[in-house]
N, C-alpha and C. Protein backbone atom coordinates (compact mmCIF):
# COMPACT_ATOMS: atom_id res chain seq x y z
N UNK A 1 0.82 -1.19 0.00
CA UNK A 1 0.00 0.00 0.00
C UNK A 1 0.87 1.25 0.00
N UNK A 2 1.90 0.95 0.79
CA UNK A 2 2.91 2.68 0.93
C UNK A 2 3.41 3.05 -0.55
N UNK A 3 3.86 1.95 -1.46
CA UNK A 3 4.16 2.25 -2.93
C UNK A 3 2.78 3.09 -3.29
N UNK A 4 2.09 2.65 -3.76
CA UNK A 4 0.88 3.15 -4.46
C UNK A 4 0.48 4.66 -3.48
N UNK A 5 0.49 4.68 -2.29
CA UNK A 5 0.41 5.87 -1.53
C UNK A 5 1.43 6.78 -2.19
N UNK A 6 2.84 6.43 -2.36
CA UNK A 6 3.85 7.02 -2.06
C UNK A 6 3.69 7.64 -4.15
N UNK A 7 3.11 6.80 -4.96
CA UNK A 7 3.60 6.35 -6.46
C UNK A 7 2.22 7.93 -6.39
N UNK A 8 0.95 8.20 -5.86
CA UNK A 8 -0.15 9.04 -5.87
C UNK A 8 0.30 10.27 -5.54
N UNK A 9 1.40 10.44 -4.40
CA UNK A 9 1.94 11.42 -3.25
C UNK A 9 2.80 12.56 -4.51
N UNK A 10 3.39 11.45 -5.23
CA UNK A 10 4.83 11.59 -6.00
C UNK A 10 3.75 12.59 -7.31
N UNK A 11 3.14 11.69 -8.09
CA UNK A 11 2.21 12.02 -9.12
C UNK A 11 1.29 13.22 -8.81
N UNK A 12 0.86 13.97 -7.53
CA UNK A 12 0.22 14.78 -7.40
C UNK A 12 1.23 16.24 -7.00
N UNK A 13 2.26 15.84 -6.50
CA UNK A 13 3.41 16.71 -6.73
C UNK A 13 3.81 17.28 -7.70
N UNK A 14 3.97 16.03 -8.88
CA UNK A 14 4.59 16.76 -10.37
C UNK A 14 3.75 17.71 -11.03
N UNK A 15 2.49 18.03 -10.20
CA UNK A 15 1.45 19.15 -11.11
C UNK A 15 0.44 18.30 -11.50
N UNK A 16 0.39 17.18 -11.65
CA UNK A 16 -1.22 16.46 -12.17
C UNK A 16 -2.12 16.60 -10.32
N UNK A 17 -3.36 16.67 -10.89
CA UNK A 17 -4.36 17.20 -9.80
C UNK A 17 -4.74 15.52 -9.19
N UNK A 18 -5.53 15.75 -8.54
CA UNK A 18 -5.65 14.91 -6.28
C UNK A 18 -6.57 13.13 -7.42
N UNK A 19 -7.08 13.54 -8.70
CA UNK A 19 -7.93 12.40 -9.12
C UNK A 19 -7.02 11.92 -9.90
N UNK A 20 -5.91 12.65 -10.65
CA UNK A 20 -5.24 11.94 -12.03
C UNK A 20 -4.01 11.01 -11.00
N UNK A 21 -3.37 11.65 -9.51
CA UNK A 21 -3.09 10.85 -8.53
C UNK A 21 -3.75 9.60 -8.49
N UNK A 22 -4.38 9.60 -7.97
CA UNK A 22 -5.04 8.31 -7.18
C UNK A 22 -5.17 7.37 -8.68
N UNK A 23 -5.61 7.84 -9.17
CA UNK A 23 -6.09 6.96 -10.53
C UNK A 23 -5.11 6.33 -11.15
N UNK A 24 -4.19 7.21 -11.17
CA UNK A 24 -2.74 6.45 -11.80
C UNK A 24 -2.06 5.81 -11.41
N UNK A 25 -1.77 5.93 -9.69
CA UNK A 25 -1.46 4.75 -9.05
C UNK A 25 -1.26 4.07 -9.39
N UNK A 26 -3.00 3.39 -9.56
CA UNK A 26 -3.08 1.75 -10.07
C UNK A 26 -3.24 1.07 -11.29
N UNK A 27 -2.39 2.12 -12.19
CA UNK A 27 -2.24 1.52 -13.10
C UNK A 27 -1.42 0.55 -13.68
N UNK A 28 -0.10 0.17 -13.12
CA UNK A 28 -0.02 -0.93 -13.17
C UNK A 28 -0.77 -1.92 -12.79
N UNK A 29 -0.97 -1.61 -11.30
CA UNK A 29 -1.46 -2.80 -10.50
C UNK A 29 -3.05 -3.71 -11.25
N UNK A 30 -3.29 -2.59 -11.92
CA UNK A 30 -4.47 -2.78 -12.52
C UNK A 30 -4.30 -3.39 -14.00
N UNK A 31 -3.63 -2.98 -14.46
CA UNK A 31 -2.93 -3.15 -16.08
C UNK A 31 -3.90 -2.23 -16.95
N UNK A 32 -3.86 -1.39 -16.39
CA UNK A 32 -4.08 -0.46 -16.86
C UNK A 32 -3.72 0.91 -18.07
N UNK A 33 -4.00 1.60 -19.33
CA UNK A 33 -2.54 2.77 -19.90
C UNK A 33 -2.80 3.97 -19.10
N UNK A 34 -1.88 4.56 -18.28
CA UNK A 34 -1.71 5.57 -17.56
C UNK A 34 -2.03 6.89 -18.00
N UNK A 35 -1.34 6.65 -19.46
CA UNK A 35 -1.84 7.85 -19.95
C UNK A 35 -3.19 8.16 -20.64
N UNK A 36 -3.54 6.90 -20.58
CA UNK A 36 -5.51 7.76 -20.89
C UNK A 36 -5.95 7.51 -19.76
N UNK A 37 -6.05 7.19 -18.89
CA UNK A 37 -6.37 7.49 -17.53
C UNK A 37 -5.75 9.15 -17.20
N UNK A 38 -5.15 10.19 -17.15
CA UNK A 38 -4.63 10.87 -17.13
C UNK A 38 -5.41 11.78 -17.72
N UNK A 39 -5.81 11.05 -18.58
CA UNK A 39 -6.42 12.36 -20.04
C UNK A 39 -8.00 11.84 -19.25
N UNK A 40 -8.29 10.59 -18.87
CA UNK A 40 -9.76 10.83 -18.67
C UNK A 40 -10.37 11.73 -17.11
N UNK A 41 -9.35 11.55 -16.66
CA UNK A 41 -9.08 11.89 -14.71
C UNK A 41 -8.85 13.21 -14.86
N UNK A 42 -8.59 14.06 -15.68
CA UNK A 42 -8.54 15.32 -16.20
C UNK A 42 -9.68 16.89 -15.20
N UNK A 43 -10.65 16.21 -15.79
CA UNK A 43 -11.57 17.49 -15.40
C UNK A 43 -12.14 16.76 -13.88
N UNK A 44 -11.27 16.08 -13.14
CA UNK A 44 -12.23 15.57 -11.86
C UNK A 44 -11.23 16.02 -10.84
N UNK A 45 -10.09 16.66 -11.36
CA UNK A 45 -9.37 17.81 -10.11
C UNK A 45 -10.30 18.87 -9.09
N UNK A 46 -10.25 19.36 -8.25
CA UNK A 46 -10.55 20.75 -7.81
C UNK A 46 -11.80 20.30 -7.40
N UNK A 47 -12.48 19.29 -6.81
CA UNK A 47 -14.14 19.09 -6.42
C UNK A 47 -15.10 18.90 -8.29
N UNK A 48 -14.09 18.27 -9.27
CA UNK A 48 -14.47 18.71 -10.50
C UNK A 48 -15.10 19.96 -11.37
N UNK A 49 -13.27 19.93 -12.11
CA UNK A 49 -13.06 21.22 -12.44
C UNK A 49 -13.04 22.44 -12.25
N UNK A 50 -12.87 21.97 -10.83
CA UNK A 50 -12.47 23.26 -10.01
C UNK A 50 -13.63 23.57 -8.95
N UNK A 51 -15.38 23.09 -9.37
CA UNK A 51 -16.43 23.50 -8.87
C UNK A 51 -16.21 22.82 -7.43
N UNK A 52 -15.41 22.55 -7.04
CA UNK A 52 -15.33 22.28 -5.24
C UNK A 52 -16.28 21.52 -5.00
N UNK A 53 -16.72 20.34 -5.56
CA UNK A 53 -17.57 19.89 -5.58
C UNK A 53 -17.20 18.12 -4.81
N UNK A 54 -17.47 16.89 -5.29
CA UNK A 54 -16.68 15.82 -4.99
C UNK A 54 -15.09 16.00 -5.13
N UNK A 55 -14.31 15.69 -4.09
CA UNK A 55 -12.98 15.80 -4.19
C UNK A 55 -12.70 14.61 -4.74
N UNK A 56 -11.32 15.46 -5.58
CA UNK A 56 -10.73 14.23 -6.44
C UNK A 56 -10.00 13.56 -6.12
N UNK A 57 -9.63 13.67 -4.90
CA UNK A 57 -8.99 12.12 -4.62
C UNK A 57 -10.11 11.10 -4.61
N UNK A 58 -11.34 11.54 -3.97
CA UNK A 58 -12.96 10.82 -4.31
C UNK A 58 -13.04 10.11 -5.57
N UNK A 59 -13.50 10.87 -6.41
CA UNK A 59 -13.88 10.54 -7.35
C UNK A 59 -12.50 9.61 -8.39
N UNK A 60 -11.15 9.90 -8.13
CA UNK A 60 -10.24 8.93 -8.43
C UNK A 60 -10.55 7.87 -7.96
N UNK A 61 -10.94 7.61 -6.36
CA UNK A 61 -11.16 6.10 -5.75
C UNK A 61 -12.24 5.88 -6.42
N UNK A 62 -13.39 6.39 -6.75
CA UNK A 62 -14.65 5.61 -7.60
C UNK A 62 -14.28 5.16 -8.77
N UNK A 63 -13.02 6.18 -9.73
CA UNK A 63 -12.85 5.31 -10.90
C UNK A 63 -12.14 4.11 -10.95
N UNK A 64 -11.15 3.83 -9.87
CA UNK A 64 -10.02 2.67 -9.48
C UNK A 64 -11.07 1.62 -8.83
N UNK A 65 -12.24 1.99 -8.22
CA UNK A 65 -13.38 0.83 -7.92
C UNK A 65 -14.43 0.44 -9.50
N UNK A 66 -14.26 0.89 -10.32
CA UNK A 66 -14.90 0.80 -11.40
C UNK A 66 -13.68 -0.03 -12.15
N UNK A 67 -12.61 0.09 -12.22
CA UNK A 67 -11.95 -0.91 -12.66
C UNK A 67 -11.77 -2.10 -12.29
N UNK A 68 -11.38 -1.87 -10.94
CA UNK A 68 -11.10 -3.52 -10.51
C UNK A 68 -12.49 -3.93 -10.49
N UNK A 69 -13.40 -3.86 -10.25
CA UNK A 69 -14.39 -4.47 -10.86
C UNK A 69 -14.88 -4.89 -11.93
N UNK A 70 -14.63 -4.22 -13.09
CA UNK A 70 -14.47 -4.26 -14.46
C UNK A 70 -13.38 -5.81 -14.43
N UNK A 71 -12.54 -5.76 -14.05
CA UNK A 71 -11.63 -6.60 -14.30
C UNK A 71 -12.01 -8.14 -13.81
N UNK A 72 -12.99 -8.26 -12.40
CA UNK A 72 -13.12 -9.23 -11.76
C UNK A 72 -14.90 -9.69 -12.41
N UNK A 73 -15.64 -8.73 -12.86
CA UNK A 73 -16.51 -9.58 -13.14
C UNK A 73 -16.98 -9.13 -14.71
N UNK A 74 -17.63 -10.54 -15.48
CA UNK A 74 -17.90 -10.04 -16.74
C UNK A 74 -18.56 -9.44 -17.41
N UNK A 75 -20.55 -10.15 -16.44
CA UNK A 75 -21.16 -9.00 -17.03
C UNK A 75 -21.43 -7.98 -16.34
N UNK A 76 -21.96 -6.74 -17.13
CA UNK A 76 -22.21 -4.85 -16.79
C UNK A 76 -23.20 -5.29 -15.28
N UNK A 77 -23.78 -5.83 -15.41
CA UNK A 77 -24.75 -5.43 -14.08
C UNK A 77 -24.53 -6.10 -12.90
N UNK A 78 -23.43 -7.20 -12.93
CA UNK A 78 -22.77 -7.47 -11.92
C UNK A 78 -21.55 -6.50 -11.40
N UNK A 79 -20.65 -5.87 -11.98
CA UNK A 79 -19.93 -5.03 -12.18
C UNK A 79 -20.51 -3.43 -11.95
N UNK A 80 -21.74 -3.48 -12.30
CA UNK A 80 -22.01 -2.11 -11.59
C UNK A 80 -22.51 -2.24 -10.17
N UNK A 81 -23.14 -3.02 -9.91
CA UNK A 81 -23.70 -3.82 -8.32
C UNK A 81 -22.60 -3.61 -7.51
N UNK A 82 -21.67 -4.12 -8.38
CA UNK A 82 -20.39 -4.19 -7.19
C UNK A 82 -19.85 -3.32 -7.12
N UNK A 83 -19.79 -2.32 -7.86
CA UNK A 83 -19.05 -0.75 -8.24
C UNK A 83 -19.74 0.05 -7.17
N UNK A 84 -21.38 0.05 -7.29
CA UNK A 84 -21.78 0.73 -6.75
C UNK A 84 -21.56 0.76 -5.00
N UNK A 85 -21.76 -0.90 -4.94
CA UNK A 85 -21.59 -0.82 -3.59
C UNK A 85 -20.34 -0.56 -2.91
N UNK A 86 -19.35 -1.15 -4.05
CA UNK A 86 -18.24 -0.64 -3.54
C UNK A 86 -17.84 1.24 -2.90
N UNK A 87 -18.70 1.98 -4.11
CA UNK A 87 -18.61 3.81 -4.08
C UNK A 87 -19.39 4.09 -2.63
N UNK A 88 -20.15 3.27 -2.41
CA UNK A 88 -20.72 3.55 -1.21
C UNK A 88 -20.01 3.49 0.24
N UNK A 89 -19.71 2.68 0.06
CA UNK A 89 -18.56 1.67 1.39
C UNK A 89 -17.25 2.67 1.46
N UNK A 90 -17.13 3.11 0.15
CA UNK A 90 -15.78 4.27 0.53
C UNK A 90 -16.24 5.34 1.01
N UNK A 91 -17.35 5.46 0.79
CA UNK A 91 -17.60 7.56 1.08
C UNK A 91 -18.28 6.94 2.14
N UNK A 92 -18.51 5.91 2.83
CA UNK A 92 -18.75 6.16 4.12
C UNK A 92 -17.70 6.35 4.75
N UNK A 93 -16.62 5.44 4.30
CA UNK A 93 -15.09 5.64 5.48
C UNK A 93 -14.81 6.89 5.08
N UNK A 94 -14.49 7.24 3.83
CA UNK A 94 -13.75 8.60 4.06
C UNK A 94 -14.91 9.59 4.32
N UNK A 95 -15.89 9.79 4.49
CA UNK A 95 -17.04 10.94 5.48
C UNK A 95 -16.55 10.08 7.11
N UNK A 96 -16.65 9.05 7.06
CA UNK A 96 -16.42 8.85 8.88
C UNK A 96 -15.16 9.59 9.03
N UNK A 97 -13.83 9.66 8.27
CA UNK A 97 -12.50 10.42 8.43
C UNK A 97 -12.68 12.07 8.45
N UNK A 98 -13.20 12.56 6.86
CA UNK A 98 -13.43 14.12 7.27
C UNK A 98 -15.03 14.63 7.39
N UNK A 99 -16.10 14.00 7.57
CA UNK A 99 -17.09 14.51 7.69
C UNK A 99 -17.79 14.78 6.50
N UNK A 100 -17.02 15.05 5.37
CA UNK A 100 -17.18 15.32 3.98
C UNK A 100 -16.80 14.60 3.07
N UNK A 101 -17.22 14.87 1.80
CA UNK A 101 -16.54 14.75 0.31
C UNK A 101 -16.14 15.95 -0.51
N UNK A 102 -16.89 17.10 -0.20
CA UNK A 102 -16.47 18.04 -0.59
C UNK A 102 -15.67 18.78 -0.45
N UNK A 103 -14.97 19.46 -1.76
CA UNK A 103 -13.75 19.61 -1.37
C UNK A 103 -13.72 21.21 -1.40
N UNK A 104 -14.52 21.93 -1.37
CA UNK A 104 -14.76 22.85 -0.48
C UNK A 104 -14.92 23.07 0.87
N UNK A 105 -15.08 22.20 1.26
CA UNK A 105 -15.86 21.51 2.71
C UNK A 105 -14.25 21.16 3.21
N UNK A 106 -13.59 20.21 2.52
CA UNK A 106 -12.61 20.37 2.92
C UNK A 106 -11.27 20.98 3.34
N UNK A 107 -11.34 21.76 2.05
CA UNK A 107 -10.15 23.00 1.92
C UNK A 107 -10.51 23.94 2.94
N UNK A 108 -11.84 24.78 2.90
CA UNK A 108 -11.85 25.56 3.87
C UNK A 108 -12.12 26.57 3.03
N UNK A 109 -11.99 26.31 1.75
CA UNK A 109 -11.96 28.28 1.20
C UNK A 109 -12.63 27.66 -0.62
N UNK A 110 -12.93 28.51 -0.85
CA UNK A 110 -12.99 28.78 -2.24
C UNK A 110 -12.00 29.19 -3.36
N UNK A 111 -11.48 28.38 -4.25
CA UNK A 111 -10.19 28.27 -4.62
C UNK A 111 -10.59 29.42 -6.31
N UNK A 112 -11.80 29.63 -5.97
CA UNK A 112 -12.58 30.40 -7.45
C UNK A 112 -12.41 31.79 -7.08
N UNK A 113 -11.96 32.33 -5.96
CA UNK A 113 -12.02 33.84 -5.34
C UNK A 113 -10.72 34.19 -4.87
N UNK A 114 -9.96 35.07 -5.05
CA UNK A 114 -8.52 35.56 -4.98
C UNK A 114 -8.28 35.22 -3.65
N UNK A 115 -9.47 35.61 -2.69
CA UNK A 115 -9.03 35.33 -1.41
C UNK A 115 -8.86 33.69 -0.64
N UNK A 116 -9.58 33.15 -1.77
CA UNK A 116 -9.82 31.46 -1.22
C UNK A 116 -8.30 31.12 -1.78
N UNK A 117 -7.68 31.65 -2.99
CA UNK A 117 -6.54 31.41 -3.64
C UNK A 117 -5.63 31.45 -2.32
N UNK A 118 -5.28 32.85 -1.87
CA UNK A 118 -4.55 33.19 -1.20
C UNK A 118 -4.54 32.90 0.16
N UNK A 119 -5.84 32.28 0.89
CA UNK A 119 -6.09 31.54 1.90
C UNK A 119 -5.24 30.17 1.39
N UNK A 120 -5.68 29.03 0.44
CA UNK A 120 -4.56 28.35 0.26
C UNK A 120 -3.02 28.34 0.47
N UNK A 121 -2.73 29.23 -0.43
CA UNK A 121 -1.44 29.41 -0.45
C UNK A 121 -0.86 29.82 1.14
N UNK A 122 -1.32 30.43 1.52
CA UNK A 122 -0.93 31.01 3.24
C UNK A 122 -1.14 29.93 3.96
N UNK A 123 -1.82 28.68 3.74
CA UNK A 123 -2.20 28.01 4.68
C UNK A 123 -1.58 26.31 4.01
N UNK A 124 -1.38 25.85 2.96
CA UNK A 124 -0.48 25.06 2.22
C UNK A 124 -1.32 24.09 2.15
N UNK A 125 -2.96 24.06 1.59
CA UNK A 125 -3.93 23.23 1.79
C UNK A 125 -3.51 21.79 1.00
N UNK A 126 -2.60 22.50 -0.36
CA UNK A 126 -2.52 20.88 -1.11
C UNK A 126 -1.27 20.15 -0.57
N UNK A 127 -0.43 20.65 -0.07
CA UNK A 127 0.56 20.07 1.02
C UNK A 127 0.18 19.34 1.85
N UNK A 128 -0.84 19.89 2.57
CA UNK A 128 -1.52 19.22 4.05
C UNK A 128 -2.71 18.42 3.25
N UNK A 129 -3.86 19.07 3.32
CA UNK A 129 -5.18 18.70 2.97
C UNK A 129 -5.57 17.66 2.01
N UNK A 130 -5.05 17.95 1.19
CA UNK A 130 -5.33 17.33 -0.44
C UNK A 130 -4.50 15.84 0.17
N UNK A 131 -3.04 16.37 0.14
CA UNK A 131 -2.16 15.08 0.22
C UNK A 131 -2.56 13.83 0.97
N UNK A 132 -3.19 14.65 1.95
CA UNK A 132 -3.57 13.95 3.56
C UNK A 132 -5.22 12.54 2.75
N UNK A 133 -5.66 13.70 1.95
CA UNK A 133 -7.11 13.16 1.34
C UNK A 133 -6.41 11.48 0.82
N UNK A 134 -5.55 12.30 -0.28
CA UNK A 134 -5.24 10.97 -1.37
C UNK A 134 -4.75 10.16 -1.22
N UNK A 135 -4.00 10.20 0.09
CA UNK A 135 -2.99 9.20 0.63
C UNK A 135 -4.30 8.87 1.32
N UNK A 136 -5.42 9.15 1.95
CA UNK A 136 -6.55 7.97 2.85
C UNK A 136 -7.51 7.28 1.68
N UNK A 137 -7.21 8.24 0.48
CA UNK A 137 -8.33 7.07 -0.29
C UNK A 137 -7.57 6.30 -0.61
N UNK A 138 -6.54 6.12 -0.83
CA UNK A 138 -5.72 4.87 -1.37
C UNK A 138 -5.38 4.02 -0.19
N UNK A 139 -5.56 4.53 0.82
CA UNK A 139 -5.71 3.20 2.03
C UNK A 139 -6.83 2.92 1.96
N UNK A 140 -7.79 3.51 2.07
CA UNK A 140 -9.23 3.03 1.96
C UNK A 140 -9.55 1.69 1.10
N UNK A 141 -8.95 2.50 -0.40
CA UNK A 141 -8.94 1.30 -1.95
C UNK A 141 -8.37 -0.01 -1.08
N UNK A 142 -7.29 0.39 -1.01
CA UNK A 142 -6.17 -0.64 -0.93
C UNK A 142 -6.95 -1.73 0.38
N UNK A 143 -7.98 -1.50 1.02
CA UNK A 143 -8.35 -1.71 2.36
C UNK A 143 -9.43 -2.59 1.63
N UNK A 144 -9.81 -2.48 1.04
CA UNK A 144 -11.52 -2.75 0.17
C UNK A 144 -10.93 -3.93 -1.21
N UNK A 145 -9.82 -3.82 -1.27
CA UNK A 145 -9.83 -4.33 -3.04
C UNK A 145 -8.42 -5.43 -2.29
N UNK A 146 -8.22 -5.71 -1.19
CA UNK A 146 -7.09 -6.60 -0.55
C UNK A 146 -7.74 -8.02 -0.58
């Protein structure tokens, strides 16, 4: 689990956002191509696209539960059964951890208003906050898909 923590930690550092992290992770582990995962994990940064909405380390763990499921069963409606329940079972642990999914809710500020900008930056939310997020959904995954 600390690789894939550490492989998300690393990947959200180089400038790709908190979902193209988590998602890419497991792309080996998954056999997965990284780079269209990358291109699809795209607009689900920032609460998606910025609207502070589901955080993307979130919505990365729903797409990494949509795969390994994909992978383990054949047909669509067994695979969504299990997807679904799986999306459920995570946003309960990670709401039992921050109370939320939102990543407004989480950050603390509005990242759309100079001052929510600069509240970030003064306060080092994707250092702390974000990092803190993506590194628990990938224990979470890693907790659920073992």
């Amino acid at each position: 689990m600390e690789n894939i923590q550490e492989q998300a930690i690393n990947t959200f550092r180089s400038g790709l956002n908190c979902a193209q992290a988590v998602l890419t992770a497991y792309s080996e582990k998954l056999s997965f191509d990284k780079d269209f995962a990358i291109s699809v994990s795209c607009g689900f940064g920032g609460g998606m696209g910025r609207l502070q909405e589901t955080c993307g380390a979130v919505t990365g763990a729903f797409m990494v539960l949509g795969i390994y499921n994909s992978k383990q069963y054949v047909e669509n409606k067994e695979r969504k059964d299990k997807t679904y329940f799986m999306v459920r079972d995570f946003n309960r642990k990670f709401t039992d951890i921050y109370h939320t999914t939102s990543c407004k809710g989480l950050l603390g500020c509005d990242l759309n208003t100079d001052e929510g900008q600069q509240y970030a930056k003064d306060h080092n939310v994707h250092g702390t906050i974000c990092e803190k997020c993506i590194t628990d959904a990938v224990g979470i995954v890693e907790e659920m898909i073992k």
